[in-house]
PDB file of N, CA and C in Angstrom:
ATOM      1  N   UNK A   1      81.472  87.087  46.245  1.00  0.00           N
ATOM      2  CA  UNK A   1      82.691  86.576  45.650  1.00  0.00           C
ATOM      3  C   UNK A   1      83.915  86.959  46.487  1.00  0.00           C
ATOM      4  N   UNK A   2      83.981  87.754  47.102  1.00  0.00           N
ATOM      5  CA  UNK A   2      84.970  88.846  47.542  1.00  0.00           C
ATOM      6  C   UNK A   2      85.207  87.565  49.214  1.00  0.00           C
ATOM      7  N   UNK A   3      84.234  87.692  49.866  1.00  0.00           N
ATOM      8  CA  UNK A   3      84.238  86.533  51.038  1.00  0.00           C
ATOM      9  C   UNK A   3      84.854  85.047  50.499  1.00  0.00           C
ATOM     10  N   UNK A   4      84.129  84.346  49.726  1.00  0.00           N
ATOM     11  CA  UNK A   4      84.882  83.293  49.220  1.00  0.00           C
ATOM     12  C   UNK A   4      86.514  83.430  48.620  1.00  0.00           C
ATOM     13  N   UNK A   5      86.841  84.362  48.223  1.00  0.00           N
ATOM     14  CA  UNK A   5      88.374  84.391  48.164  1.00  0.00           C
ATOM     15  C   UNK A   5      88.874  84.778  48.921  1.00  0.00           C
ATOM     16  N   UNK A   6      88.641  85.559  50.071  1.00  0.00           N
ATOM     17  CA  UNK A   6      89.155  85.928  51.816  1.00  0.00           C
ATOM     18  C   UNK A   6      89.046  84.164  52.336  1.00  0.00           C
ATOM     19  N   UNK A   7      87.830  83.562  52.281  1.00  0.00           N
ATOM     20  CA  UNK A   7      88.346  81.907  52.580  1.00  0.00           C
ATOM     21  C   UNK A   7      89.312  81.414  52.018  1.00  0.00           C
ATOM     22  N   UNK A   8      89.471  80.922  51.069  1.00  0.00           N
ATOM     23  CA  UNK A   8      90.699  80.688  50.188  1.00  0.00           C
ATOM     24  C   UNK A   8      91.951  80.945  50.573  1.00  0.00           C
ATOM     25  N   UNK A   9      92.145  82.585  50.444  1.00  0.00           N
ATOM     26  CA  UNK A   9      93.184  82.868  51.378  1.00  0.00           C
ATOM     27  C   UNK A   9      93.463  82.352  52.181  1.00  0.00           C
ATOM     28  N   UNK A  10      92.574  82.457  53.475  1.00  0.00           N
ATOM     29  CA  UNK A  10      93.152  81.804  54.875  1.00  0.00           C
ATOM     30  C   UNK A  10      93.215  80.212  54.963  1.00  0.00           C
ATOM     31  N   UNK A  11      92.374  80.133  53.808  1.00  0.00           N
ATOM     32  CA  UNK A  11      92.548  78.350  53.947  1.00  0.00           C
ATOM     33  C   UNK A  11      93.796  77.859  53.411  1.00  0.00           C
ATOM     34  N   UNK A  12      94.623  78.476  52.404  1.00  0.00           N
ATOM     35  CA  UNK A  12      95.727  78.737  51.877  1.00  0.00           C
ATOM     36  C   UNK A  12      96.871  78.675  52.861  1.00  0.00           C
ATOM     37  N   UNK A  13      96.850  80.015  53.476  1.00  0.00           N
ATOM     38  CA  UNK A  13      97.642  80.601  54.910  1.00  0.00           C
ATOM     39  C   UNK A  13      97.731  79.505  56.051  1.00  0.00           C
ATOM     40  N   UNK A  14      96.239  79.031  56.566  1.00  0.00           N
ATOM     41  CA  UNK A  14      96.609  77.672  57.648  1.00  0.00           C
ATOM     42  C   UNK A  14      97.468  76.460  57.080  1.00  0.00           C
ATOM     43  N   UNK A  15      96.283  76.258  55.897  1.00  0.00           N
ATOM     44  CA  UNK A  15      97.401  75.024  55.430  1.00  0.00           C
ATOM     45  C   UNK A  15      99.030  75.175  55.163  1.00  0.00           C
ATOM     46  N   UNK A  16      99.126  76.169  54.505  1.00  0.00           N
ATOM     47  CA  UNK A  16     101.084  76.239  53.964  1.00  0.00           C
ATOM     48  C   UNK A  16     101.440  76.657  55.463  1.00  0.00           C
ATOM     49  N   UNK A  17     100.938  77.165  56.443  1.00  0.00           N
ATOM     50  CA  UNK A  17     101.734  77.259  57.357  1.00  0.00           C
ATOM     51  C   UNK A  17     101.559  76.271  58.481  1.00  0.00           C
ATOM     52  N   UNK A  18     100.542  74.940  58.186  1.00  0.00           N
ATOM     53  CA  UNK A  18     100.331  73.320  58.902  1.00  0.00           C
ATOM     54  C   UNK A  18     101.474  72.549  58.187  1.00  0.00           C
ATOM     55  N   UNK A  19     101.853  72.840  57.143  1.00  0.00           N
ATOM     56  CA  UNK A  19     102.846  72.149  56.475  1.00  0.00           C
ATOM     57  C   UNK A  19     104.318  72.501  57.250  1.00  0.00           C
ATOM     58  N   UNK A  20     104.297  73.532  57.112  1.00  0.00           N
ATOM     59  CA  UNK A  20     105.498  74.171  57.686  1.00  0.00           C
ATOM     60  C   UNK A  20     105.925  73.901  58.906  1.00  0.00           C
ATOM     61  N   UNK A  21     104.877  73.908  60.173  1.00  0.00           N
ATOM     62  CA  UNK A  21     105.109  73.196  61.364  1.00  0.00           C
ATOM     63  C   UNK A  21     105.388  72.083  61.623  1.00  0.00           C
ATOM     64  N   UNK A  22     104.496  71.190  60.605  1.00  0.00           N
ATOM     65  CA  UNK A  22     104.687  69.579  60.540  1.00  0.00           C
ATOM     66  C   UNK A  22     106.285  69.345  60.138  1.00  0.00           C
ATOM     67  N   UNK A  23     106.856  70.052  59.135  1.00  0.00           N
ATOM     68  CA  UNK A  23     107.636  69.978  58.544  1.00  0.00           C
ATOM     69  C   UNK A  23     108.728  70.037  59.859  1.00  0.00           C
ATOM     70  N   UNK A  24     108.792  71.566  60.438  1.00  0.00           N
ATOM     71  CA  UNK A  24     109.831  71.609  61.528  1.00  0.00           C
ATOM     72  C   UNK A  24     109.823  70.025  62.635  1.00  0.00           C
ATOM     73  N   UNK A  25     108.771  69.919  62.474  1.00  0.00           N
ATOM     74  CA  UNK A  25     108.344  68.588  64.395  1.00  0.00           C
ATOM     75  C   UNK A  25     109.413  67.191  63.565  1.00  0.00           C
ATOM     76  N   UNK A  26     108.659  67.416  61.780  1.00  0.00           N
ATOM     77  CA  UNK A  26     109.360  65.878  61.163  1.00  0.00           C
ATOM     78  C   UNK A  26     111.123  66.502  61.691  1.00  0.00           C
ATOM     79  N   UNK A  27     111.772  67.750  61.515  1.00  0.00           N
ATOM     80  CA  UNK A  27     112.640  67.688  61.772  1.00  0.00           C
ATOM     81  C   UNK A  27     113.561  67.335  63.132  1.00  0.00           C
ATOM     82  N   UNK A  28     112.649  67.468  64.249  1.00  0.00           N
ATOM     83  CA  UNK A  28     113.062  67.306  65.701  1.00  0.00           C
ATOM     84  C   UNK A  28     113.070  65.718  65.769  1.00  0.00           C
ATOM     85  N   UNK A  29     111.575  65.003  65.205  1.00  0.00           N
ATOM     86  CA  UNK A  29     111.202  63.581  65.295  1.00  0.00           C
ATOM     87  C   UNK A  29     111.729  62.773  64.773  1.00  0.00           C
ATOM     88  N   UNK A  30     111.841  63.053  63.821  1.00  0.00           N
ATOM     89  CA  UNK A  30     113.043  61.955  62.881  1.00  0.00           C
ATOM     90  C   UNK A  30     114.149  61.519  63.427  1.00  0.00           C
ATOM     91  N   UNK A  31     114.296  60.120  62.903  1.00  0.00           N
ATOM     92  CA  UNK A  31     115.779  59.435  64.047  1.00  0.00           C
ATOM     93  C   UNK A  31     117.006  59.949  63.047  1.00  0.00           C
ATOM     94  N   UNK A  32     117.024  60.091  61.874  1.00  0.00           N
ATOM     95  CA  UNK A  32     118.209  60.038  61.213  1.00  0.00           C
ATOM     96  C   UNK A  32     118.081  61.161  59.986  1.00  0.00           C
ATOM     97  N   UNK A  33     119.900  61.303  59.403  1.00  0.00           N
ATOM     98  CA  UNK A  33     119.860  62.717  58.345  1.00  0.00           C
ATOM     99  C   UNK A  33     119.127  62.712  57.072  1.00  0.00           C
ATOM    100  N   UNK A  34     118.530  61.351  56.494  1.00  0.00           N
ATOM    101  CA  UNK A  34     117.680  61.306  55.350  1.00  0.00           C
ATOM    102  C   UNK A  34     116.248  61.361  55.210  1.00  0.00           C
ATOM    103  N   UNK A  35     115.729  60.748  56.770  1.00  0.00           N
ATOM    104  CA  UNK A  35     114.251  61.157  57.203  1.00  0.00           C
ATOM    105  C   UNK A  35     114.093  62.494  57.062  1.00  0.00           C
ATOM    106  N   UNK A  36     114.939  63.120  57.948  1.00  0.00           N
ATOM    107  CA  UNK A  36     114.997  64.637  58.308  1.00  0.00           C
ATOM    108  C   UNK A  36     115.028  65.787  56.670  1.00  0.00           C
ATOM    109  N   UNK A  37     115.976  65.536  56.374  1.00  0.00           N
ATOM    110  CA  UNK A  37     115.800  66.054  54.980  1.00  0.00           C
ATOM    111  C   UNK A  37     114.550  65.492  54.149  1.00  0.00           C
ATOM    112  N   UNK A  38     114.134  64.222  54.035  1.00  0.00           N
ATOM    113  CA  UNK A  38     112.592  64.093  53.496  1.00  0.00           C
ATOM    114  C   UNK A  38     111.930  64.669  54.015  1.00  0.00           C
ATOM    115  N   UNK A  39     111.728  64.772  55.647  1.00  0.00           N
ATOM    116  CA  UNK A  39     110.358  65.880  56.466  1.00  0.00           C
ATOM    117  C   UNK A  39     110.374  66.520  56.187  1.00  0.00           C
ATOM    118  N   UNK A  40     111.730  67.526  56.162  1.00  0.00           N
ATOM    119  CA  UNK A  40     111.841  69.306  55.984  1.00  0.00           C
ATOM    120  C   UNK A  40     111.684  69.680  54.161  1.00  0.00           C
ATOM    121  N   UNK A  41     112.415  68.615  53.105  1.00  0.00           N
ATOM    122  CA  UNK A  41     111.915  69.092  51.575  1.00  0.00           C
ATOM    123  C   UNK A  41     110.671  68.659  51.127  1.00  0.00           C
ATOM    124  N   UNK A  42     109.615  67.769  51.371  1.00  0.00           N
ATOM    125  CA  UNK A  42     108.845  67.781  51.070  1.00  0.00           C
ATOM    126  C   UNK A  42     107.853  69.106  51.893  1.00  0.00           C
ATOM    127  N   UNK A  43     107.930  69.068  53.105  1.00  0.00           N
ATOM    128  CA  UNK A  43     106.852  69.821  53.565  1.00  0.00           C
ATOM    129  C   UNK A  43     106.615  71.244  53.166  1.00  0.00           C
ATOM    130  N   UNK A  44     108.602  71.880  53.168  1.00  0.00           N
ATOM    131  CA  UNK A  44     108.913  73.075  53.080  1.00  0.00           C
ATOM    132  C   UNK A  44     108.650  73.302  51.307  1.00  0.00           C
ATOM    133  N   UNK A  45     108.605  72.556  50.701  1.00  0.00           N
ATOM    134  CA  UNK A  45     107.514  73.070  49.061  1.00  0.00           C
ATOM    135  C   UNK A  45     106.428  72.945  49.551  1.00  0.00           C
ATOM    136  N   UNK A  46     105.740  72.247  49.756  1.00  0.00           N
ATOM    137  CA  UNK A  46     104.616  72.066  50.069  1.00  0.00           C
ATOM    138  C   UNK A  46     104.099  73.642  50.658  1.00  0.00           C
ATOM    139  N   UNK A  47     104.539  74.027  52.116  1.00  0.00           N
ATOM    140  CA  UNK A  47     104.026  75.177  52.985  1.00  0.00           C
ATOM    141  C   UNK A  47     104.181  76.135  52.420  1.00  0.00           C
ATOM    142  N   UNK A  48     105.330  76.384  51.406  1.00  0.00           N
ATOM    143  CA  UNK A  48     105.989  77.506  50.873  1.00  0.00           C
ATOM    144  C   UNK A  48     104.827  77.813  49.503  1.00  0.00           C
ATOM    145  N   UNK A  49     104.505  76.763  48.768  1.00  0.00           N
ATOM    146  CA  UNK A  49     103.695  76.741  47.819  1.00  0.00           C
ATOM    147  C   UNK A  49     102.116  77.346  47.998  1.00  0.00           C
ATOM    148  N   UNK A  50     101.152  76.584  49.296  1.00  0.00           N
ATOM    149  CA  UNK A  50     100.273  77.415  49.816  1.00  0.00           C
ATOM    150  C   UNK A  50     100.240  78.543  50.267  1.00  0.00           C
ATOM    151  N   UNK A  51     101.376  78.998  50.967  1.00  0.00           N
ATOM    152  CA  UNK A  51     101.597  80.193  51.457  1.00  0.00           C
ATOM    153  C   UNK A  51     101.409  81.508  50.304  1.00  0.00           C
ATOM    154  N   UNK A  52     102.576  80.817  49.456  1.00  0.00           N
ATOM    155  CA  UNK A  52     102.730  82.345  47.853  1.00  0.00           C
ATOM    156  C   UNK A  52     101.160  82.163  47.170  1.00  0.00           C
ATOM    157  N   UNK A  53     100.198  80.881  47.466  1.00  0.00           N
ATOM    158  CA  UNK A  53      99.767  80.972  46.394  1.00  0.00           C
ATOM    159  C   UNK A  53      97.777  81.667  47.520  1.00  0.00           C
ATOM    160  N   UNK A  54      98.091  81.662  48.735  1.00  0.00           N
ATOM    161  CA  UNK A  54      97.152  82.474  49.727  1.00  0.00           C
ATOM    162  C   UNK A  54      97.334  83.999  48.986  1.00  0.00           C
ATOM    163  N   UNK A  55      99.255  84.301  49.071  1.00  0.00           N
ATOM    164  CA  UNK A  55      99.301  85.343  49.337  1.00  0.00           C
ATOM    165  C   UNK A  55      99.238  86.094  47.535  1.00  0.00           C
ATOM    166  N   UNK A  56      99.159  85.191  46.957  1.00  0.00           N
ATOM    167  CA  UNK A  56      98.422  85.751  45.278  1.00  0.00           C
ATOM    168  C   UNK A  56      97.317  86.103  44.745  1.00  0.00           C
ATOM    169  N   UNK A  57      96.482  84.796  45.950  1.00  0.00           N
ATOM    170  CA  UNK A  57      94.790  85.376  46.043  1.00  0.00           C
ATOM    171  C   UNK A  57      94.590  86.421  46.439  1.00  0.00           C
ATOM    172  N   UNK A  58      95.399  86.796  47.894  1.00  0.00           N
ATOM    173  CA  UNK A  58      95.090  88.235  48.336  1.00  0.00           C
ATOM    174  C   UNK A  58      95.320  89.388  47.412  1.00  0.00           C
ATOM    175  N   UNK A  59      96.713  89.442  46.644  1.00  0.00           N
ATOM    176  CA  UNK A  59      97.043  90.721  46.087  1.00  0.00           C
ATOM    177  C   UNK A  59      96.085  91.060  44.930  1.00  0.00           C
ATOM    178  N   UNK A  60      95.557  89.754  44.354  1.00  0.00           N
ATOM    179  CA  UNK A  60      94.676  90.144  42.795  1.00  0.00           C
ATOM    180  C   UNK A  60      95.723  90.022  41.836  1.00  0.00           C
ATOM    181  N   UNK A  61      95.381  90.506  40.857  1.00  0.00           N
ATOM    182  CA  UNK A  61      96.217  90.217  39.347  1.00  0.00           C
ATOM    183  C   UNK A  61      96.817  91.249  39.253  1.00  0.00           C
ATOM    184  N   UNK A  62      98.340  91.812  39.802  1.00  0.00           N
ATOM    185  CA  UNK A  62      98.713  92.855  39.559  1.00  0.00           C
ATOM    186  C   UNK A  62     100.714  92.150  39.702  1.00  0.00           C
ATOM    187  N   UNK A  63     101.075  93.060  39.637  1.00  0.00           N
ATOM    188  CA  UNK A  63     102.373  92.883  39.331  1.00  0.00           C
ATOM    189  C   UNK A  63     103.189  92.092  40.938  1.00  0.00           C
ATOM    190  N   UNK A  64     102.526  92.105  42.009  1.00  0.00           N
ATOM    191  CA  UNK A  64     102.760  91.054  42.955  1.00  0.00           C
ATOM    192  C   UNK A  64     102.794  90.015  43.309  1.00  0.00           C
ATOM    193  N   UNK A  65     101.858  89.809  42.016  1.00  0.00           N
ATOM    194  CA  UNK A  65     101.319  88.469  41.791  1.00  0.00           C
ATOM    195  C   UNK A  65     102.681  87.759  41.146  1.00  0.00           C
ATOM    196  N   UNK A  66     102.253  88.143  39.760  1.00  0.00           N
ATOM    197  CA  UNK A  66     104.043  87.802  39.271  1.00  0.00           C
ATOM    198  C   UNK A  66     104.983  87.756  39.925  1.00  0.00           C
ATOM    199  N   UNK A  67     105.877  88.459  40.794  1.00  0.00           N
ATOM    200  CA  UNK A  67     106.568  88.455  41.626  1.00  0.00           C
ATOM    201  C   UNK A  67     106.329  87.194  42.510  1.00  0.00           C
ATOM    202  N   UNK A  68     105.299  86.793  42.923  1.00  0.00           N
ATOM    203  CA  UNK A  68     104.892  85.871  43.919  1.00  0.00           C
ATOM    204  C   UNK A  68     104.992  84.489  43.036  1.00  0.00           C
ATOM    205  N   UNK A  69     104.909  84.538  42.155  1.00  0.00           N
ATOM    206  CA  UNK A  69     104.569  83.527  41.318  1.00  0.00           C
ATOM    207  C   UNK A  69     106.084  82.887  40.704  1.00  0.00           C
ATOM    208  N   UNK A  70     107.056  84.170  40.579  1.00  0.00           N
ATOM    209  CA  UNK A  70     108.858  83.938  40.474  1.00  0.00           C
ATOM    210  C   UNK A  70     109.178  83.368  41.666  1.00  0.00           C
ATOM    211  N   UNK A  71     108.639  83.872  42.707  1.00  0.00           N
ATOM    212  CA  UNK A  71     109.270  83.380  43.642  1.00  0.00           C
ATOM    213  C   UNK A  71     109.049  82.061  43.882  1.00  0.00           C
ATOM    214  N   UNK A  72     108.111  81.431  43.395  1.00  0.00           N
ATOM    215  CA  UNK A  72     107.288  80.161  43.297  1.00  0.00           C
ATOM    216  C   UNK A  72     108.396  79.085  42.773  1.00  0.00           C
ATOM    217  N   UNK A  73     108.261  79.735  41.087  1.00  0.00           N
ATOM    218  CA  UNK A  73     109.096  78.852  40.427  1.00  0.00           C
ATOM    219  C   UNK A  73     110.532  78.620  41.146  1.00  0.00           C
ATOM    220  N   UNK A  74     111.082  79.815  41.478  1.00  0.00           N
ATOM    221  CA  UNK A  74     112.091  79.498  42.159  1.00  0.00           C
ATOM    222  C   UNK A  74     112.453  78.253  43.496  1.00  0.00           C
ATOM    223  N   UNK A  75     111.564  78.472  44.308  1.00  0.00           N
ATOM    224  CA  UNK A  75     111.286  77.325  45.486  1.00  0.00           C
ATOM    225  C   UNK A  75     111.337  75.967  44.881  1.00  0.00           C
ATOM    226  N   UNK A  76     110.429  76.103  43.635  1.00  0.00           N
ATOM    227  CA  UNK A  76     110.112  74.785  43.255  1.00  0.00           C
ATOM    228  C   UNK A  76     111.092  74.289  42.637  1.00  0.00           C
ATOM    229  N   UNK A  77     111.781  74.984  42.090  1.00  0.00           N
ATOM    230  CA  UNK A  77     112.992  74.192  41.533  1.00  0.00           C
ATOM    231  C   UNK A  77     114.087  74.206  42.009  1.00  0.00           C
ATOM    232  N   UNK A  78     114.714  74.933  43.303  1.00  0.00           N
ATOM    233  CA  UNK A  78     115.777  74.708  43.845  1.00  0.00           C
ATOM    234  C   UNK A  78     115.465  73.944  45.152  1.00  0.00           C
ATOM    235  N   UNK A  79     114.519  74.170  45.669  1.00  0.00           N
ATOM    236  CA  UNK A  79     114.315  73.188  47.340  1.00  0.00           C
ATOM    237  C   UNK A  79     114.243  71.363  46.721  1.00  0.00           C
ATOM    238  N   UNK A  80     113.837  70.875  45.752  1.00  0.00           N
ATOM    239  CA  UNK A  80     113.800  69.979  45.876  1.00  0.00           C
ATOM    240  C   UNK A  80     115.173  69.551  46.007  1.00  0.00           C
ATOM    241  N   UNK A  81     115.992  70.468  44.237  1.00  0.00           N
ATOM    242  CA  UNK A  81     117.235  69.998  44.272  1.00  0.00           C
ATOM    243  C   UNK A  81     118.552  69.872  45.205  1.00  0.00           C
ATOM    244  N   UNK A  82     118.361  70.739  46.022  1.00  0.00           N
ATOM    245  CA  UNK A  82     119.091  71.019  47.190  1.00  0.00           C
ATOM    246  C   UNK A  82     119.283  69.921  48.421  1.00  0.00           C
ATOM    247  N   UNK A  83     117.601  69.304  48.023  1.00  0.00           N
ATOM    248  CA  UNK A  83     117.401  68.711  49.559  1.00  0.00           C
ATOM    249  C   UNK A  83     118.511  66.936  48.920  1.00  0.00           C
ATOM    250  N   UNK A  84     118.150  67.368  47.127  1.00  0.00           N
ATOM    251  CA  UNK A  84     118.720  65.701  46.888  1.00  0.00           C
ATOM    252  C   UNK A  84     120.294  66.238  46.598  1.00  0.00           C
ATOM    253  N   UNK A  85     120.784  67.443  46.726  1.00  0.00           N
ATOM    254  CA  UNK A  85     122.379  67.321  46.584  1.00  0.00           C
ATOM    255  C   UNK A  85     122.940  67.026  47.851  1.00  0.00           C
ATOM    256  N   UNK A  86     122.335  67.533  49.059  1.00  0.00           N
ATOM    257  CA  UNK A  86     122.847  67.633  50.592  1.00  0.00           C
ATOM    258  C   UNK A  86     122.790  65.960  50.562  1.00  0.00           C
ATOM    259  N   UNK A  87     121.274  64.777  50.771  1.00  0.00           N
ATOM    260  CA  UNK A  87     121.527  64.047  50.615  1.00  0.00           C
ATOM    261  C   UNK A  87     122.187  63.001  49.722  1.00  0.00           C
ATOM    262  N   UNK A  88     122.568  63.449  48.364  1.00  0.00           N
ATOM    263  CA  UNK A  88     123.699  62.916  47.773  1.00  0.00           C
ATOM    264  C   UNK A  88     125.517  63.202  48.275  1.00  0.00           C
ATOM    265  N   UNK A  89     125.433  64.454  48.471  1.00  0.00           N
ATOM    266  CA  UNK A  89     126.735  64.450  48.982  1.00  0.00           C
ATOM    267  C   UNK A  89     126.792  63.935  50.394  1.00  0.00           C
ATOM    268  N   UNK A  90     125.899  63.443  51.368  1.00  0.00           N
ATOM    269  CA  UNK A  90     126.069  62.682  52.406  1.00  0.00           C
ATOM    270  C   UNK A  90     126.122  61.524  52.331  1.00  0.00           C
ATOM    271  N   UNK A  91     125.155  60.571  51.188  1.00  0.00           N
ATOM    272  CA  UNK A  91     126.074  59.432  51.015  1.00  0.00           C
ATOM    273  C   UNK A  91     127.061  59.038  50.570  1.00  0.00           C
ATOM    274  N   UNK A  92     127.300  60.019  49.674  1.00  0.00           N
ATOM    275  CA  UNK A  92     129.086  60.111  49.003  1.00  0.00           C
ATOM    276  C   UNK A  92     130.069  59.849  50.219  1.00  0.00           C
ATOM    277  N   UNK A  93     129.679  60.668  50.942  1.00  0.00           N
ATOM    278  CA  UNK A  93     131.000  61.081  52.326  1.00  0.00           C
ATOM    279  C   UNK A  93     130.313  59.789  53.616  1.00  0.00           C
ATOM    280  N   UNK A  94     129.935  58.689  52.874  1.00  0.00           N
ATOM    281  CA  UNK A  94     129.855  58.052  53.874  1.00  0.00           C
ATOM    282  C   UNK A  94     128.699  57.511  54.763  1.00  0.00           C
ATOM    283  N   UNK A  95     127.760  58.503  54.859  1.00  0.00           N
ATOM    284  CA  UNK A  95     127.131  58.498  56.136  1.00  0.00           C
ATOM    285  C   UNK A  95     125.924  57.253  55.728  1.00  0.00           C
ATOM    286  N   UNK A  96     125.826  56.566  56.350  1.00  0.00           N
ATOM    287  CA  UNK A  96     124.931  55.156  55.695  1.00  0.00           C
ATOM    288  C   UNK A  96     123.371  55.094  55.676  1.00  0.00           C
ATOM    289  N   UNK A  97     123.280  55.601  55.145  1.00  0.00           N
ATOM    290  CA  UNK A  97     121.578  54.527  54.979  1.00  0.00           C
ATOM    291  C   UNK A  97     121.126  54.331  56.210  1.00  0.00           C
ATOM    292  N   UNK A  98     119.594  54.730  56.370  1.00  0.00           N
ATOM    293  CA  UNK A  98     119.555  53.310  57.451  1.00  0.00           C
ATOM    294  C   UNK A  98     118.805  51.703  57.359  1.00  0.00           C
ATOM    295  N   UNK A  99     119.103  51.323  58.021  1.00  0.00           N
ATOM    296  CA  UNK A  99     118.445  49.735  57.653  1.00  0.00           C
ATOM    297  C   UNK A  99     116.886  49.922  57.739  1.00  0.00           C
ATOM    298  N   UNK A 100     116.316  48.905  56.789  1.00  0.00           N
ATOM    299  CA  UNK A 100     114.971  49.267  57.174  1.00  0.00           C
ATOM    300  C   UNK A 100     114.456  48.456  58.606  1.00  0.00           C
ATOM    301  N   UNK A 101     115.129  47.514  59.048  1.00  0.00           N
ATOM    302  CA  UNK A 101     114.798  46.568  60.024  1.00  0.00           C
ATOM    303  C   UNK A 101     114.928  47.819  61.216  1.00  0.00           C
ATOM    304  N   UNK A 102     115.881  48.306  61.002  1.00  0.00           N
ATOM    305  CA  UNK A 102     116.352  49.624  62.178  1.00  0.00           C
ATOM    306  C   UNK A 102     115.486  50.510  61.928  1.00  0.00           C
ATOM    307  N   UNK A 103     115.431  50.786  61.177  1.00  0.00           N
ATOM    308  CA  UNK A 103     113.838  52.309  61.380  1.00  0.00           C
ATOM    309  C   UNK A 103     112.456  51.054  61.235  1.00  0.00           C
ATOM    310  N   UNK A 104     111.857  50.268  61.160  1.00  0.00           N
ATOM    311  CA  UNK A 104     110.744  49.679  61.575  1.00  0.00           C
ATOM    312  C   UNK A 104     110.981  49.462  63.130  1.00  0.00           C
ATOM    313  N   UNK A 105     112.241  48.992  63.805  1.00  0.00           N
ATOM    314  CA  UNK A 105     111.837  48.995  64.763  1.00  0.00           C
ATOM    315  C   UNK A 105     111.907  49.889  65.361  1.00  0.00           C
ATOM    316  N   UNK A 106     112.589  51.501  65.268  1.00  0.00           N
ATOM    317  CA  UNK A 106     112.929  53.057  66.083  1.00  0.00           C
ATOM    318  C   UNK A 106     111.095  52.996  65.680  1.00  0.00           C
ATOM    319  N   UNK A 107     110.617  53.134  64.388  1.00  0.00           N
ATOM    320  CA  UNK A 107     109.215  53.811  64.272  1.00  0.00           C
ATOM    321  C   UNK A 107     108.383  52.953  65.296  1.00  0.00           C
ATOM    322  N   UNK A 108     108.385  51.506  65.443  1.00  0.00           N
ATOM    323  CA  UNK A 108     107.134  50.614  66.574  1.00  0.00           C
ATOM    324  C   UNK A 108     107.954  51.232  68.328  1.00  0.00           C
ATOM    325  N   UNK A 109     109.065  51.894  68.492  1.00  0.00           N
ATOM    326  CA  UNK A 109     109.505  51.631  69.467  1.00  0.00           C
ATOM    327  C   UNK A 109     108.254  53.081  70.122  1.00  0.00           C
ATOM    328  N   UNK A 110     108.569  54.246  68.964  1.00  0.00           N
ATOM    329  CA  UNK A 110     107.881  55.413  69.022  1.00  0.00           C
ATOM    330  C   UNK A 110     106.548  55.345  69.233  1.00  0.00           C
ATOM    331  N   UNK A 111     106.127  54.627  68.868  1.00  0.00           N
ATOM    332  CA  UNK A 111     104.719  53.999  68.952  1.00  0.00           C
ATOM    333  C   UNK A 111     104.284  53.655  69.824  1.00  0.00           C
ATOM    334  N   UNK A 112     105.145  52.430  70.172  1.00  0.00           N
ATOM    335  CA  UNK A 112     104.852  52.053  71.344  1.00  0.00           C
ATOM    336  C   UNK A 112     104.778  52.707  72.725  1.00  0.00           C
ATOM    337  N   UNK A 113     105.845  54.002  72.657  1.00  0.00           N
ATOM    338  CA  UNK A 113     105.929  54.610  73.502  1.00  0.00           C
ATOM    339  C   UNK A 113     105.131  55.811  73.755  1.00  0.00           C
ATOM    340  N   UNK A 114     104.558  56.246  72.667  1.00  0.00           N
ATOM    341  CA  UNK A 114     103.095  56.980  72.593  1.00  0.00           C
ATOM    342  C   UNK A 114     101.789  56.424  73.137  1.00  0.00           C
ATOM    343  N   UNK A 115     101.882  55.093  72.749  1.00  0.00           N
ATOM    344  CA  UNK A 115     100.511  54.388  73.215  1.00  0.00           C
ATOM    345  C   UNK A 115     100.637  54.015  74.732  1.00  0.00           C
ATOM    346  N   UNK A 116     101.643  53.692  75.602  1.00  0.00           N
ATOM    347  CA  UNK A 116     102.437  53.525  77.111  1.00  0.00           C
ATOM    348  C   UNK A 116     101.909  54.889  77.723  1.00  0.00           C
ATOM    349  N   UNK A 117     102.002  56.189  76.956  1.00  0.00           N
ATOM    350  CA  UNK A 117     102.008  57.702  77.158  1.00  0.00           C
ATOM    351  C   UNK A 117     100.588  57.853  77.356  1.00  0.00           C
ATOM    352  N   UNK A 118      99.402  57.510  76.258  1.00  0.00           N
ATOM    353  CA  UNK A 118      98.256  57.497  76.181  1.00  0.00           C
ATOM    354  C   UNK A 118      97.465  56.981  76.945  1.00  0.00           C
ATOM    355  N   UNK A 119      98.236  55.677  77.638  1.00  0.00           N
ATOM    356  CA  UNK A 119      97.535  54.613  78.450  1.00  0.00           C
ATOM    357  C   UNK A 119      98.077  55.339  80.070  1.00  0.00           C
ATOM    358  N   UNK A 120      98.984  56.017  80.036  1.00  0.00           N
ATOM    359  CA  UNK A 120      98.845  56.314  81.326  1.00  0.00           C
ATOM    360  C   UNK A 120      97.990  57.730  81.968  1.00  0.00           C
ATOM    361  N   UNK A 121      98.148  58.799  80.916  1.00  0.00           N
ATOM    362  CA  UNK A 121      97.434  60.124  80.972  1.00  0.00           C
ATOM    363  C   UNK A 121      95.639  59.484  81.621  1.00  0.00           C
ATOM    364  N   UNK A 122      95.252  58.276  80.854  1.00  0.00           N
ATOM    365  CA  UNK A 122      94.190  57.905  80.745  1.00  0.00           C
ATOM    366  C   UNK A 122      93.591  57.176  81.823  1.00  0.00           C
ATOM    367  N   UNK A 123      94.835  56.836  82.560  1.00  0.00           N
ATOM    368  CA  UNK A 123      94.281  55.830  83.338  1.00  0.00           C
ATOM    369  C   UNK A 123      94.527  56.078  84.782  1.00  0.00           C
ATOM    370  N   UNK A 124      95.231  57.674  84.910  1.00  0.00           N
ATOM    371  CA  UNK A 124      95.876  58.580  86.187  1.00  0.00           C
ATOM    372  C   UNK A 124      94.426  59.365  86.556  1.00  0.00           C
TER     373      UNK A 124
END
């Protein structure tokens, strides 16, 4: 029993912290400020959530747990809200949307330019 929850754990630990990386790259990759805030609030509950809940398996049922588990609720209810006040007060002040015609074509341009990338590694 003791091995199967040491898996858990770490399966816990990779994943919330695969989220977390993905999360940072959506932040570099993204063309614009509302993508970017979707990459970074969804992922960052997400990573943050596996992470406390690895690091609850590890401690056992003791008063760390709880603690881990406040800290939980907390994430969960202020990261979302945060990520939709920043993007509410940015469309307030202006900053526009983007078109969807304009991000279908930034996302095929990315694409395209990955697969140009793929085709040459491959063919050097």
């Amino acid at each position: 029993m003791d091995a199967a929850r040491e898996i858990a754990v770490w399966l816990c630990l990779l994943a919330g912290s695969g989220f977390s990386i993905i999360g940072g790259i959506g932040m570099i990759r993204m063309p614009d400020f509302y993508t970017r805030s979707h990459a970074a609030s969804i992922t960052d509950t997400m990573g943050a959530t596996l992470i406390l809940l690895g690091l609850g398996l590890h401690s056992g049922l003791n008063l760390v747990t709880v603690k881990l588990f406040m800290i939980f609720l907390f994430l969960y209810l202020t990261s979302p809200t945060a990520a939709h006040a920043l993007v509410k007060a940015a469309y307030s002040k202006g900053l526009d949307a983007p078109d969807v015609q304009e991000a279908t074509g930034a996302a095929q341009a990315i694409r395209n330019e990955a697969l140009e990338a793929a085709r040459r590694g491959d063919g050097a």
